[in-house]
Protein backbone atom coordinates (compact mmCIF):
# COMPACT_ATOMS: atom_id res chain seq x y z
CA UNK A 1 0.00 0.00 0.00
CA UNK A 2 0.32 4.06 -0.39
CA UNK A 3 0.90 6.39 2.25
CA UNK A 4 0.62 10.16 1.36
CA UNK A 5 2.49 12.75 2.88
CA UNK A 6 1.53 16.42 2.50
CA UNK A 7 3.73 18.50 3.81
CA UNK A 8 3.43 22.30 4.46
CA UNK A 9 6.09 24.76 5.33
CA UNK A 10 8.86 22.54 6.84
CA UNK A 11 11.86 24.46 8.27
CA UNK A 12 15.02 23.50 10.62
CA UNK A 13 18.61 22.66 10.41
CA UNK A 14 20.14 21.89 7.05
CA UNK A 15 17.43 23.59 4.93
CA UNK A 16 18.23 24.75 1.34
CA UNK A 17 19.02 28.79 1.57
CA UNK A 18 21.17 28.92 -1.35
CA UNK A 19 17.70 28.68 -3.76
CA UNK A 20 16.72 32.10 -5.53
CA UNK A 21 14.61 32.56 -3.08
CA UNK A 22 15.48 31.09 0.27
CA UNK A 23 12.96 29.56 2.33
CA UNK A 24 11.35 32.62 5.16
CA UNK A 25 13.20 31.77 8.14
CA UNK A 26 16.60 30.83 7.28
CA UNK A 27 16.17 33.67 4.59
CA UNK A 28 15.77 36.16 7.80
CA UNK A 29 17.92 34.87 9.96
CA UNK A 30 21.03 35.11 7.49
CA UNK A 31 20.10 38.50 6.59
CA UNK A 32 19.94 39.63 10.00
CA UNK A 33 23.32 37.66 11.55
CA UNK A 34 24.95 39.66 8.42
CA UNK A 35 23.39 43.23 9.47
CA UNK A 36 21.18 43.09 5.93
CA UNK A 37 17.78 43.91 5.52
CA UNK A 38 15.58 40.65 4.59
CA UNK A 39 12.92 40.89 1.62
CA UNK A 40 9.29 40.09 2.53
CA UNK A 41 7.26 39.74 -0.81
CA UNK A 42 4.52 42.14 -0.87
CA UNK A 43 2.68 43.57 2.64
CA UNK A 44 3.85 40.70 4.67
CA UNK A 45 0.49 39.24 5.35
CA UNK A 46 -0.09 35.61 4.21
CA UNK A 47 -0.20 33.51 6.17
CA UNK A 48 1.96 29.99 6.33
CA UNK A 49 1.38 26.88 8.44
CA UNK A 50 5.22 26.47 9.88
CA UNK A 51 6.35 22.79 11.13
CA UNK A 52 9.61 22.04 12.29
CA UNK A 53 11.56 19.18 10.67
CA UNK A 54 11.86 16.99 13.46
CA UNK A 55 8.05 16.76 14.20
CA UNK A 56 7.55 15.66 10.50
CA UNK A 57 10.45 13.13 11.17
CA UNK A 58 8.46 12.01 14.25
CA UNK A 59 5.73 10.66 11.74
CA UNK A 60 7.48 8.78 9.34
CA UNK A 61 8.24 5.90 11.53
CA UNK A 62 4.63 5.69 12.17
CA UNK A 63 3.84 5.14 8.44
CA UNK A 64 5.72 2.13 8.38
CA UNK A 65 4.91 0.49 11.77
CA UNK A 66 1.13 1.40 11.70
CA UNK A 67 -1.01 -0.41 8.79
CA UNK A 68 -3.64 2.33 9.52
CA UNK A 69 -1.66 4.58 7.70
CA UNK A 70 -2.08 2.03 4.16
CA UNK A 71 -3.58 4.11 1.73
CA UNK A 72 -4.26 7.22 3.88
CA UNK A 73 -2.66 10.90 2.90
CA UNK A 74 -1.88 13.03 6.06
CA UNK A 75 -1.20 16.35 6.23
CA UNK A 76 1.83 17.36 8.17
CA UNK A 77 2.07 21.08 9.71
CA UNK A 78 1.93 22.72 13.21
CA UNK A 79 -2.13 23.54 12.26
CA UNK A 80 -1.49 26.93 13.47
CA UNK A 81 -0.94 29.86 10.66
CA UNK A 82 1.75 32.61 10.94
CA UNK A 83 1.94 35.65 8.69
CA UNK A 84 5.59 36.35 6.94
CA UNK A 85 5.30 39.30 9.36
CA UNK A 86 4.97 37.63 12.56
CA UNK A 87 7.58 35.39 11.08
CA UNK A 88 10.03 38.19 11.02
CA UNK A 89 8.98 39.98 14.06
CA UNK A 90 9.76 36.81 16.05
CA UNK A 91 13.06 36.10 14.62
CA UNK A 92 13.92 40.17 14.69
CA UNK A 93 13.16 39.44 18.62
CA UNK A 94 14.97 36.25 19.35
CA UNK A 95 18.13 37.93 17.40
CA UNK A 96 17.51 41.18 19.04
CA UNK A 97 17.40 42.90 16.12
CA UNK A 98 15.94 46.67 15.15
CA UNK A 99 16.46 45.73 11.32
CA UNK A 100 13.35 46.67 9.38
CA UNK A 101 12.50 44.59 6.31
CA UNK A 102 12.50 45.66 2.56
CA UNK A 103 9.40 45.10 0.82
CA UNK A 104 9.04 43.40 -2.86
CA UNK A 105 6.57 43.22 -4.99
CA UNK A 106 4.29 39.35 -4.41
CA UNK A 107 5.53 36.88 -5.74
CA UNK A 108 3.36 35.49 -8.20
CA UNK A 109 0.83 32.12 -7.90
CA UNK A 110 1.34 32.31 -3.96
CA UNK A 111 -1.68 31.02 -1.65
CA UNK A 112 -2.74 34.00 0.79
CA UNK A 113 -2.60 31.18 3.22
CA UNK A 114 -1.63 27.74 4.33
CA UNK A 115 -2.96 25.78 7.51
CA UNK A 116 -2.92 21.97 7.63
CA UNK A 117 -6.11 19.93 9.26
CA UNK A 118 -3.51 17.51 11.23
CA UNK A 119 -6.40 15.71 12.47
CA UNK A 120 -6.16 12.39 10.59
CA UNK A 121 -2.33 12.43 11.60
CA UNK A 122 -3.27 13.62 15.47
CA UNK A 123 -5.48 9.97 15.19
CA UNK A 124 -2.34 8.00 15.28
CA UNK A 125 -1.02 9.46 18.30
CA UNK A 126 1.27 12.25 16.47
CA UNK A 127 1.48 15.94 17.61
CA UNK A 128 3.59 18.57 16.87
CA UNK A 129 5.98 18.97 19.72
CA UNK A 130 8.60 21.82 18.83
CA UNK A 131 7.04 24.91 19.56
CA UNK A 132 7.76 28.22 16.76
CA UNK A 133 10.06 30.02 19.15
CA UNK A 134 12.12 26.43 20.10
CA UNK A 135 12.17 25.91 16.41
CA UNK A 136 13.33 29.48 15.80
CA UNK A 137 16.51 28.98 18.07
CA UNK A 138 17.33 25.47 17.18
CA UNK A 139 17.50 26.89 13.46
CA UNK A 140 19.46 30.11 14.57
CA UNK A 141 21.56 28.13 16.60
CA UNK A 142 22.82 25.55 13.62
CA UNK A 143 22.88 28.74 10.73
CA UNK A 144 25.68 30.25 13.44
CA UNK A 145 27.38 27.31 13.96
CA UNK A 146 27.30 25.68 10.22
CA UNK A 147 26.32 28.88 7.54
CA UNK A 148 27.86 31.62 9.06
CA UNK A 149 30.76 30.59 11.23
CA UNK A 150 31.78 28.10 8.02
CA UNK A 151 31.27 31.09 5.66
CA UNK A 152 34.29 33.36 5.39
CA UNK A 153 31.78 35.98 3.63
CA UNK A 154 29.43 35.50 5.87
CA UNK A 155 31.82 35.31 8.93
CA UNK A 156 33.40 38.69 7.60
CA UNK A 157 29.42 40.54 7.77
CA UNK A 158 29.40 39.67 11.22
């Protein structure tokens, strides 16, 4: 049998931010260990369901121990929603940051919002356990330790 995974916005240690355009929080949190000002596409305002990578990790045992999961699709986010605002004003916080962001225009095809119904997963037993602001540090901590400390141009910014 099939399991399906969706997954939302999945963020933590060892994400891609070299891409064109970085995924939102390691995007900010570069930018602002460097002293730059991060780009939020157009008023800040939609809204993303965030999950941390370990919580998704948590699940995928379950898919192969647990034949209830044959031929299911789950959804897997936090099934809260966060603006790209709130996103930065948390990070600004937990860096201790006054850096304001520039704005871009939207970019285009973009949902005004993501949240995941995590019910079908909560059946199993799974929750999200890595709250936004633990999430926030764990992925600060490792882009200090392994992007900027192993970055001389990045080191140099700091």
């Amino acid at each position: 049998m099939v399991t399906g995974l969706r997954y939302f916005c999945v963020y933590g240690p060892r994400q891609d931010y070299r891409r064109t355009i970085p995924p939102v929080m390691s995007a900010f949190i570069i930018k602002l260990l460097r002293g730059e000002r991060p780009v939020i596409y157009g008023a800040g305002t939609k809204r993303r369901d965030f999950i941390y990578i370990d919580d998704v990790n948590a699940f995928h045992p379950l898919c192969a121990r647990d034949d209830r999961t044959d031929g299911n699709t789950y959804n897997l986010g936090s099934g809260v929603s966060y603006s790209v605002r709130e996103i930065f004003d948390h990070v600004r916080s937990l860096l201790g940051s006054d850096m304001e962001p520039r704005h871009e225009p939207d970019l285009p095809g973009e949902a005004e919002q993501t949240l995941a119904d995590i019910t079908r997963a909560q059946s199993l037993g799974w929750r999200p356990e890595v709250d936004l602001t633990t999430g926030l540090e764990r992925s600060i901590a490792y882009i200090r330790e392994h992007v900027i400390d192993r970055s001389p141009a990045l080191s140099a910014a700091r």
